[in-house]
PDB file of N, CA and C in Angstrom:
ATOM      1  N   UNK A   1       0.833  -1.207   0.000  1.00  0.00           N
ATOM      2  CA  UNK A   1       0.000   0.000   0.000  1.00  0.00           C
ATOM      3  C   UNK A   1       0.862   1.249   0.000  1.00  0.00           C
ATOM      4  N   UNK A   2       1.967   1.004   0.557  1.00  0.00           N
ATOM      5  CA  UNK A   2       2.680   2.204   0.803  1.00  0.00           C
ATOM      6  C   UNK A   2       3.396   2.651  -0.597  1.00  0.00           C
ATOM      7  N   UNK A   3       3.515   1.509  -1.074  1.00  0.00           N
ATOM      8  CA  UNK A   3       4.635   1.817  -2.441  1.00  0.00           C
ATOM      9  C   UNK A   3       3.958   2.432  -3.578  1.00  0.00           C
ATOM     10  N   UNK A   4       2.186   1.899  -3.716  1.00  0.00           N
ATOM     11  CA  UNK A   4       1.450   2.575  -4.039  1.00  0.00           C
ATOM     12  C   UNK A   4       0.745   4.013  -3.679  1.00  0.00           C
ATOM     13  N   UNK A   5       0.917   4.169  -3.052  1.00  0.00           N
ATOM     14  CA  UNK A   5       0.747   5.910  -2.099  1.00  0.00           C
ATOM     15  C   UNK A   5       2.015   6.746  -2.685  1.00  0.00           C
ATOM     16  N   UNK A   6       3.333   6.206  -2.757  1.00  0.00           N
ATOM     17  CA  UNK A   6       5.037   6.829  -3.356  1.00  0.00           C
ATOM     18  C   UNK A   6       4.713   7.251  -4.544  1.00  0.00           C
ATOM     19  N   UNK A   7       4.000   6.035  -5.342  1.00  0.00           N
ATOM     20  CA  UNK A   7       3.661   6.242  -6.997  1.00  0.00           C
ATOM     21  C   UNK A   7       3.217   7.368  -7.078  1.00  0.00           C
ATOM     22  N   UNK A   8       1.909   7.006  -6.385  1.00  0.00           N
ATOM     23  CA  UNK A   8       0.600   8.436  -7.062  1.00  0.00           C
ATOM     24  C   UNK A   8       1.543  10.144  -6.312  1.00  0.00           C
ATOM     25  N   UNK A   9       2.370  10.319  -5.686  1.00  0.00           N
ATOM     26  CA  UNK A   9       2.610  10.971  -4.839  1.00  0.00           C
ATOM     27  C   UNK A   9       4.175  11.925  -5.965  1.00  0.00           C
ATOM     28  N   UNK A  10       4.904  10.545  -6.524  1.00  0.00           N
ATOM     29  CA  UNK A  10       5.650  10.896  -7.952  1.00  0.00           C
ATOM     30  C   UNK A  10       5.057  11.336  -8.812  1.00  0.00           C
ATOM     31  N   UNK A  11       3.857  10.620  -9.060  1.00  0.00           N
ATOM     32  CA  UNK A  11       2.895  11.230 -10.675  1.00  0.00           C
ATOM     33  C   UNK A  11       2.594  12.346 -10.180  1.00  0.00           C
ATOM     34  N   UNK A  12       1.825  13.017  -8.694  1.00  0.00           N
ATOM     35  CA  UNK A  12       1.134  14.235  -8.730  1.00  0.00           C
ATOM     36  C   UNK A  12       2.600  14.930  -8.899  1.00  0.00           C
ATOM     37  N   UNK A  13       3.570  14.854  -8.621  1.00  0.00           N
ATOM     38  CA  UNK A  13       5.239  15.919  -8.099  1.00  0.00           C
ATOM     39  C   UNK A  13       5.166  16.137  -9.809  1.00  0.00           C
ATOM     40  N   UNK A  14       5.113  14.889 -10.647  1.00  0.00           N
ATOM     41  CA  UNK A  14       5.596  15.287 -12.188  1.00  0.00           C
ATOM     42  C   UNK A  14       4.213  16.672 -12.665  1.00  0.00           C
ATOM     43  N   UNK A  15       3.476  16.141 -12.538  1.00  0.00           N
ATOM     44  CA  UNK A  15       1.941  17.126 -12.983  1.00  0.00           C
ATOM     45  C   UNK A  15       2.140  18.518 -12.406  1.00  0.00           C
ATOM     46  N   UNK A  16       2.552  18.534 -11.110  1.00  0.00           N
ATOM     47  CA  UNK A  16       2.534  19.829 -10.697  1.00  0.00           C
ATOM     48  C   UNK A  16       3.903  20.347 -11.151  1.00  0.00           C
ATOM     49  N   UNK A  17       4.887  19.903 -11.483  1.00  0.00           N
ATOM     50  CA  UNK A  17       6.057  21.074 -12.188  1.00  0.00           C
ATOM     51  C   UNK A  17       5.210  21.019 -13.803  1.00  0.00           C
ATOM     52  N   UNK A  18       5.040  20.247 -14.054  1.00  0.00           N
ATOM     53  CA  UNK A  18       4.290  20.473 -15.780  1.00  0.00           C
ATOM     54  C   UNK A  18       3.461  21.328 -15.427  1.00  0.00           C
ATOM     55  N   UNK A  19       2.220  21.569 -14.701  1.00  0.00           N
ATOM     56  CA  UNK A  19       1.230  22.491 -14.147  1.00  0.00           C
ATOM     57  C   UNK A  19       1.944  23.964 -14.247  1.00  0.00           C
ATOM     58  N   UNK A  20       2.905  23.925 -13.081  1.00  0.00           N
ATOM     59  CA  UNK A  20       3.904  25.021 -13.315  1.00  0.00           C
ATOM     60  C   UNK A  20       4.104  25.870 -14.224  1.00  0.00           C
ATOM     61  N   UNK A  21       4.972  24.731 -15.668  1.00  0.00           N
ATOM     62  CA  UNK A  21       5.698  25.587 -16.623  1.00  0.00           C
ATOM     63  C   UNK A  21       4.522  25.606 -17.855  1.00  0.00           C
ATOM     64  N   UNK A  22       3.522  25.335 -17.773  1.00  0.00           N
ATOM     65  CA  UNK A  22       2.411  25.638 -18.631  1.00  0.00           C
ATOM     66  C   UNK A  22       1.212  25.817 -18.368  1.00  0.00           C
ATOM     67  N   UNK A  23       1.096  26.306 -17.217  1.00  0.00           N
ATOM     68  CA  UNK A  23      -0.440  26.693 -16.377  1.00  0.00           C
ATOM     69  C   UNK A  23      -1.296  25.648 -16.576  1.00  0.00           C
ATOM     70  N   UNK A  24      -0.878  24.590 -16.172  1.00  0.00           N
ATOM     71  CA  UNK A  24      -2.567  23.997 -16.521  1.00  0.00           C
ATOM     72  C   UNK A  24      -2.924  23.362 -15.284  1.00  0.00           C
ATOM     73  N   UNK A  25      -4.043  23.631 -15.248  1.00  0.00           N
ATOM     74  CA  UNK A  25      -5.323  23.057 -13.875  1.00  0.00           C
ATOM     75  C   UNK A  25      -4.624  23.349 -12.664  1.00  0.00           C
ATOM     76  N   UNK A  26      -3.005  24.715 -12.360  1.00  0.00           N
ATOM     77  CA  UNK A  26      -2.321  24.352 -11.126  1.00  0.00           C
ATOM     78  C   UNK A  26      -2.890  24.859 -10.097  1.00  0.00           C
ATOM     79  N   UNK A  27      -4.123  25.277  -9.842  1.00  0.00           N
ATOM     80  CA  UNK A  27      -4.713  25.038  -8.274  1.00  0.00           C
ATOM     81  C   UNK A  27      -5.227  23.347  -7.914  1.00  0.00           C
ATOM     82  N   UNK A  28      -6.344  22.650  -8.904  1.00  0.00           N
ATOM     83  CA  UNK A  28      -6.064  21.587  -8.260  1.00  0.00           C
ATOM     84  C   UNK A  28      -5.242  20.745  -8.408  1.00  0.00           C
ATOM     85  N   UNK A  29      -4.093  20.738  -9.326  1.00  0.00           N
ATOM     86  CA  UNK A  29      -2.976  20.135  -9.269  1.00  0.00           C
ATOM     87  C   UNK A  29      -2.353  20.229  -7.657  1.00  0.00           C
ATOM     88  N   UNK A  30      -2.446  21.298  -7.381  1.00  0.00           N
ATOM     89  CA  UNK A  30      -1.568  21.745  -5.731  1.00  0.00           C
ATOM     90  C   UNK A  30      -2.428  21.230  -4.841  1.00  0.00           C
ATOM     91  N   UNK A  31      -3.467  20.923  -5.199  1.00  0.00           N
ATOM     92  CA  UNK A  31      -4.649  20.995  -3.978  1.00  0.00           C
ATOM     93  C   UNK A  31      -4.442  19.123  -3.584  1.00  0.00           C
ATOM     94  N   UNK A  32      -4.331  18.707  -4.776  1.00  0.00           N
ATOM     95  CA  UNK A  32      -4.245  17.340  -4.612  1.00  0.00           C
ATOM     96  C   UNK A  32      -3.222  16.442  -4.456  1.00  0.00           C
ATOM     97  N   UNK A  33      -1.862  17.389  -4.685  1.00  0.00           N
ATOM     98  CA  UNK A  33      -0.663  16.967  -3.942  1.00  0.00           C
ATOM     99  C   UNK A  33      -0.569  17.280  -3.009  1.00  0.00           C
ATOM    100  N   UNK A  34      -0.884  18.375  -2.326  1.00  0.00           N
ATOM    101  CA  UNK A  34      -1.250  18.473  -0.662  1.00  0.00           C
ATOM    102  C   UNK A  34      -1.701  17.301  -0.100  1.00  0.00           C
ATOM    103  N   UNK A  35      -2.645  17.175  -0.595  1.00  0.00           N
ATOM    104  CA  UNK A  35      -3.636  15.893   0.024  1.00  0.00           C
ATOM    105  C   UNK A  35      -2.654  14.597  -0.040  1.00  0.00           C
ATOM    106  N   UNK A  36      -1.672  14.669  -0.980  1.00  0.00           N
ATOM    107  CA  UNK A  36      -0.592  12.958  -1.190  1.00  0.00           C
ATOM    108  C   UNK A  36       0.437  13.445  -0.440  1.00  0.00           C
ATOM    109  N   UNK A  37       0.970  14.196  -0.311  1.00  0.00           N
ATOM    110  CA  UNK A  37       1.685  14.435   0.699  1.00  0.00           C
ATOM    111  C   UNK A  37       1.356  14.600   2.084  1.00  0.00           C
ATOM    112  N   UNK A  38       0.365  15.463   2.453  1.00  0.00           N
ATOM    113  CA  UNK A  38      -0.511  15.097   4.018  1.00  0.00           C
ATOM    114  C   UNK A  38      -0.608  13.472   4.155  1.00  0.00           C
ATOM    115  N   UNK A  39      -1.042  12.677   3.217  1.00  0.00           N
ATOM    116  CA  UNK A  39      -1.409  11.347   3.296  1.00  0.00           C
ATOM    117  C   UNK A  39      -0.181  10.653   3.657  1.00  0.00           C
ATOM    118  N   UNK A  40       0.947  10.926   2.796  1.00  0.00           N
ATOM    119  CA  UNK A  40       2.496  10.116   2.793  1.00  0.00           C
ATOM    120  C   UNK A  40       3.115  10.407   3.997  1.00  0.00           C
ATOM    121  N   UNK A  41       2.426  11.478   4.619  1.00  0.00           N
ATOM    122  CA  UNK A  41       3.221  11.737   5.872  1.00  0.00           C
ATOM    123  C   UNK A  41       2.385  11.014   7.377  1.00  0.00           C
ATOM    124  N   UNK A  42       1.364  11.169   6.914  1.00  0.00           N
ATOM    125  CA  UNK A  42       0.358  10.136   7.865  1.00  0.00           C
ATOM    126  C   UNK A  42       0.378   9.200   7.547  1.00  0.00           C
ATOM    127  N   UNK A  43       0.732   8.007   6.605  1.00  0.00           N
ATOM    128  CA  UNK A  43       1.600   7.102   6.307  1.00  0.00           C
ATOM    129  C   UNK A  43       2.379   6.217   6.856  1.00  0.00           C
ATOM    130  N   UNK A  44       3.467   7.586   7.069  1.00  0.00           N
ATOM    131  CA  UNK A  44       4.918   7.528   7.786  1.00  0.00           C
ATOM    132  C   UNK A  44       5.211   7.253   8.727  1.00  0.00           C
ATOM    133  N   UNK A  45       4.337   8.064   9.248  1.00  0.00           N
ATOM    134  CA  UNK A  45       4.383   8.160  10.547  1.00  0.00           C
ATOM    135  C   UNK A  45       3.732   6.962  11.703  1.00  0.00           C
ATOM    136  N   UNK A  46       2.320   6.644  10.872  1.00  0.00           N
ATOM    137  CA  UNK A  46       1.761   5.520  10.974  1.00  0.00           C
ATOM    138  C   UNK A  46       2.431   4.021  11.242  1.00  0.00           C
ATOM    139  N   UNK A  47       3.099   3.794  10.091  1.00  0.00           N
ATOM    140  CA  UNK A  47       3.629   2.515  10.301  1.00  0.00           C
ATOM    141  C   UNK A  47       5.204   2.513  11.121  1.00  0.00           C
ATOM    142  N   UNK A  48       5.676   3.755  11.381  1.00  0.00           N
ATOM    143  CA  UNK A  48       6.945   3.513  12.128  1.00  0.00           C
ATOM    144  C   UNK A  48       6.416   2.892  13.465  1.00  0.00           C
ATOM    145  N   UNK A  49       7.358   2.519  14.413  1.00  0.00           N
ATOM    146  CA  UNK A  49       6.979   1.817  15.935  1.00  0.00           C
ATOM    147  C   UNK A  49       8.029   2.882  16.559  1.00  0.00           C
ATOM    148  N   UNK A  50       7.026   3.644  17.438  1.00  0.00           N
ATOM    149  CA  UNK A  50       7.582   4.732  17.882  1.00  0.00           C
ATOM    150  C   UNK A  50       7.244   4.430  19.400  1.00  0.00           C
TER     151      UNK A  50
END
């Protein structure tokens, strides 16, 4: 699950510099890598044994 969460989390990172250098859709581009990154970090944090 996790390695799948990395993926989608690479694809949104590629979309949002393309978003970037050609304006396209980059509010919810940002809006929804927020959300994979909030997620990857609750994730993280999740499965460590702390």
């Amino acid at each position: 699950m996790l390695s799948i969460l990395w993926g989608i989390v690479v694809v949104l990172v590629a979309f949002w510099a393309l978003g970037l250098t050609l304006h396209i859709a980059g509010n919810l581009i940002h809006a929804v890598l927020l959300l994979a990154i909030a997620l990857a970090i609750y994730n993280f944090f999740k499965t460590r044994d702390v």
